[in-house]
Protein backbone atom coordinates (compact mmCIF):
# COMPACT_ATOMS: atom_id res chain seq x y z
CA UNK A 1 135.98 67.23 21.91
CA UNK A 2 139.70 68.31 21.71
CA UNK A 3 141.32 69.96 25.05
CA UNK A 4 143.33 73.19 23.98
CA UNK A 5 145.72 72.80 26.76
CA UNK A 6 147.33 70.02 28.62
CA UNK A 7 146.10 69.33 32.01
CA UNK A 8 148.56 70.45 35.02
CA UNK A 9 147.97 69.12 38.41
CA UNK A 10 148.91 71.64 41.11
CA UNK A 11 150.43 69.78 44.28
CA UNK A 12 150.32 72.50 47.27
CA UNK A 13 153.04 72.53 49.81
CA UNK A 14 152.30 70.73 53.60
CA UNK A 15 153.14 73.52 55.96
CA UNK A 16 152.01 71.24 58.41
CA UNK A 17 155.41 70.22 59.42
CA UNK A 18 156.60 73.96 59.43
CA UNK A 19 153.51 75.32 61.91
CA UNK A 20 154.16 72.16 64.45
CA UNK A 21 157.71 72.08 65.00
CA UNK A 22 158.77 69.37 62.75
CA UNK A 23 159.97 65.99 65.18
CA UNK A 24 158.76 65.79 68.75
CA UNK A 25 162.35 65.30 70.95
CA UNK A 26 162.22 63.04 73.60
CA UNK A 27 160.24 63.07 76.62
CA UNK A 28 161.55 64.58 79.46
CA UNK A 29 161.24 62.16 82.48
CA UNK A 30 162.95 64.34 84.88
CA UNK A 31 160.34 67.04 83.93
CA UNK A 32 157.45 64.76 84.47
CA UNK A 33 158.46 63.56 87.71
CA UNK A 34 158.77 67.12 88.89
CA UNK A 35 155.16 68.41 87.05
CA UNK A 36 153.73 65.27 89.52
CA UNK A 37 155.16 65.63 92.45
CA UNK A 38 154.03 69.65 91.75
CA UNK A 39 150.46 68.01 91.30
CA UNK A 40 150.80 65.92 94.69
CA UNK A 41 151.95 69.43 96.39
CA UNK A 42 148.56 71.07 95.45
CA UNK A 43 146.17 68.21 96.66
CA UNK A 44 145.54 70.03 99.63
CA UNK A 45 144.69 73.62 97.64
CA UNK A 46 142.56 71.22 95.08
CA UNK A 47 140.10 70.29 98.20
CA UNK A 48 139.97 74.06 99.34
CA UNK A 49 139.21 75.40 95.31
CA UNK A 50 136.73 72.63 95.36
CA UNK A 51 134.94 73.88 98.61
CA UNK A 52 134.85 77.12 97.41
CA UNK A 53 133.19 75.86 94.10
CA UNK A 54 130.74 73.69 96.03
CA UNK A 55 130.02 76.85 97.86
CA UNK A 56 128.65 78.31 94.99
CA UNK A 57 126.59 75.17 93.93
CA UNK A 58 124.87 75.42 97.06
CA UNK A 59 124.35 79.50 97.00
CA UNK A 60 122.61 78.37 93.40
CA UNK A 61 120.84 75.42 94.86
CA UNK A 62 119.15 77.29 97.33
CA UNK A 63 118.50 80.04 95.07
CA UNK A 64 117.04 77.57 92.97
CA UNK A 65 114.19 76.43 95.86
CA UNK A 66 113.07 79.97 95.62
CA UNK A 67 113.06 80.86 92.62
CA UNK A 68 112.34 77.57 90.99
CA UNK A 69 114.62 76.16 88.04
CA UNK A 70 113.51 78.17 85.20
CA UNK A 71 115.18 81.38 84.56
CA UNK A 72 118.74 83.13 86.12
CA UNK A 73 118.52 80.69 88.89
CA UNK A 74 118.45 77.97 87.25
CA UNK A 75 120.93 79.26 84.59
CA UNK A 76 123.19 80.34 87.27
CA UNK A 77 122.61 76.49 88.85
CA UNK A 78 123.74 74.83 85.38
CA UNK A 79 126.91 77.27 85.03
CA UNK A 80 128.19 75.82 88.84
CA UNK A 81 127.48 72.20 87.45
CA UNK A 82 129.07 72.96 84.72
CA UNK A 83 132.13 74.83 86.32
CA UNK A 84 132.48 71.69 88.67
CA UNK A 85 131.88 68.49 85.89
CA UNK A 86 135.06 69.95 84.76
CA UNK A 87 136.75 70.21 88.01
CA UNK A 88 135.76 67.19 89.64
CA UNK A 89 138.81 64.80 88.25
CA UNK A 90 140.73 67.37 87.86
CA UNK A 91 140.84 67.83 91.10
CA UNK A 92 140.58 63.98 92.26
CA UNK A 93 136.67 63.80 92.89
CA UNK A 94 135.34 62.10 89.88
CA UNK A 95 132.26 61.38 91.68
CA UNK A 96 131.57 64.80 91.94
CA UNK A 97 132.21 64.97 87.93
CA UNK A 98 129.63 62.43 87.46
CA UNK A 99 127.04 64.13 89.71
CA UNK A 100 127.50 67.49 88.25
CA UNK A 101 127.12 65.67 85.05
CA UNK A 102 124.11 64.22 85.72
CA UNK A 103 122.85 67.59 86.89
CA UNK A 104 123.44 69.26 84.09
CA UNK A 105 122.03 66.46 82.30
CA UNK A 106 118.68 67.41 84.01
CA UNK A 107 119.24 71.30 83.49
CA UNK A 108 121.15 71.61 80.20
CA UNK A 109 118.36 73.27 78.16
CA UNK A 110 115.28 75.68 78.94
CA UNK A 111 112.66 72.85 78.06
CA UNK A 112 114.20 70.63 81.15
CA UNK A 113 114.85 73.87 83.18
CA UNK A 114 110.94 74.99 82.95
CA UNK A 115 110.39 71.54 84.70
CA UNK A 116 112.81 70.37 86.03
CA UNK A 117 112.06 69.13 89.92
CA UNK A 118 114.17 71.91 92.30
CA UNK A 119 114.17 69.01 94.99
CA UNK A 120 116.07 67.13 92.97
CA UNK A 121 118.33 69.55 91.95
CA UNK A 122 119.29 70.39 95.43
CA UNK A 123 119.63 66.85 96.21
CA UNK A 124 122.86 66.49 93.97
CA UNK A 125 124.22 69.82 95.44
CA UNK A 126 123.52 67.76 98.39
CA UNK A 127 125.51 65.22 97.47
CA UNK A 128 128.04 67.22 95.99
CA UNK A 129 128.62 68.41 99.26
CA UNK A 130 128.68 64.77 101.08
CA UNK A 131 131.13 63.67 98.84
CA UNK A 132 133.72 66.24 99.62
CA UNK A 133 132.70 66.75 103.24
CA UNK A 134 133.22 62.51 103.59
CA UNK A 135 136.08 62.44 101.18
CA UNK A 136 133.96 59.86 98.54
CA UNK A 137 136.23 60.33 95.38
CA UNK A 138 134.86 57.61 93.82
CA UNK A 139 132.14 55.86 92.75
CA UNK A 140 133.84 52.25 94.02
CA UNK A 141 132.96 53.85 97.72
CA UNK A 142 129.50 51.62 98.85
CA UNK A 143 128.07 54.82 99.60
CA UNK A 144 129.20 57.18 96.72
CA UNK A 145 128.13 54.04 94.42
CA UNK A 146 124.67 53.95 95.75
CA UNK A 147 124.03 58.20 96.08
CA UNK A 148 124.78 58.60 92.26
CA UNK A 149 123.40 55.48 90.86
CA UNK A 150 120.25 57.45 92.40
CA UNK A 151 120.68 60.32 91.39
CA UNK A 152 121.34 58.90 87.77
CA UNK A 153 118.16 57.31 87.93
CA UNK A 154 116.20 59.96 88.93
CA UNK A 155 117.45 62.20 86.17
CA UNK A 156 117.24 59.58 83.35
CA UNK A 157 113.86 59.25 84.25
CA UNK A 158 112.88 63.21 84.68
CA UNK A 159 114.88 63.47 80.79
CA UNK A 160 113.59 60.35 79.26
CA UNK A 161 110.82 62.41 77.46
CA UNK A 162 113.58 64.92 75.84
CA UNK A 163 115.71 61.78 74.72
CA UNK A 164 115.66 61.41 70.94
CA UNK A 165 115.02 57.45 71.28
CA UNK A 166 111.51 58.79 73.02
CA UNK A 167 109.18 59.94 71.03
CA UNK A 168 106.32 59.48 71.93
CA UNK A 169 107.20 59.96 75.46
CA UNK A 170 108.38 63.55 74.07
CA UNK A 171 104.81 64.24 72.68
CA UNK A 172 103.09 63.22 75.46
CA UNK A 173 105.49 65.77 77.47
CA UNK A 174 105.24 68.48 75.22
């Protein structure tokens, strides 16, 4: 079959280079040095915003042994994880990042929530707590190593039947 008209290929413009700037300039050293030593000025504030998040872990946690895990307590439990996973290396506590992680882990859905153990959920609020109260930042700390390697445990077990490499363990669950 014959084409009536010659093909034309349409090549549209990359605006890219207009919406981002064009070049990057160079980096400002001077302006690092001074956004760090900022940083190093707030370490003691990041400590106090971290107490008052823990605060509300533990107002959750206990809220939690009440009420149990399902529901707005438990809801309300996986929002202060949540809030603090973010906040933990931010603010120089990545062991608390971890064990908010691995609380949320155990609390991230409804399903986990309507059985999830409350002990064990106050246990990493616990823990939480001990690691800012003993100034554990990190896991390398003997006894920070050995609280969330727990607490990992625990909640790797309680989740295995949700895990999508499980299952049968799922059916038996459900």
């Amino acid at each position: 079959m014959k084409r009536e008209q010659p093909i034309e290929v349409i090549t549209p413009p990359n605006m890219l280079r207009v919406k981002v700037g064009g070049r990057v300039g160079p980096i400002d050293e001077a302006a690092i040095a001074r956004a760090e030593a900022a940083l190093d000025d707030m370490q003691d504030d990041f400590k106090l915003w971290l107490e008052d998040e823990v605060a509300k872990l533990e107002k959750a946690a206990k809220l939690v042994m009440t009420e149990g895990v399902n529901g707005a307590a438990g809801e309300a439990l996986f929002g202060c994880a949540h809030d603090l996973r973010g906040l933990g290396t931010t603010y120089d506590y990545p062991i608390i990042t971890r064990m908010s992680a691995s609380l949320c882990r155990m609390i991230e859905t409804e399903d986990k929530r309507a059985s999830a153990p409350a002990t064990l959920a106050l246990a990493h609020a616990h823990g939480i707590r001990a690691a800012l109260r003993q100034g554990i930042k990190k896991d390398s700390h003997p006894v920070g190593a050995m609280l969330i390697n727990e607490l990992e445990t625990q909640v790797s077990e309680f989740v295995a039947p949700w895990e999508p490499d499980q299952p049968a363990k799922r059916a038996a669950a459900g």
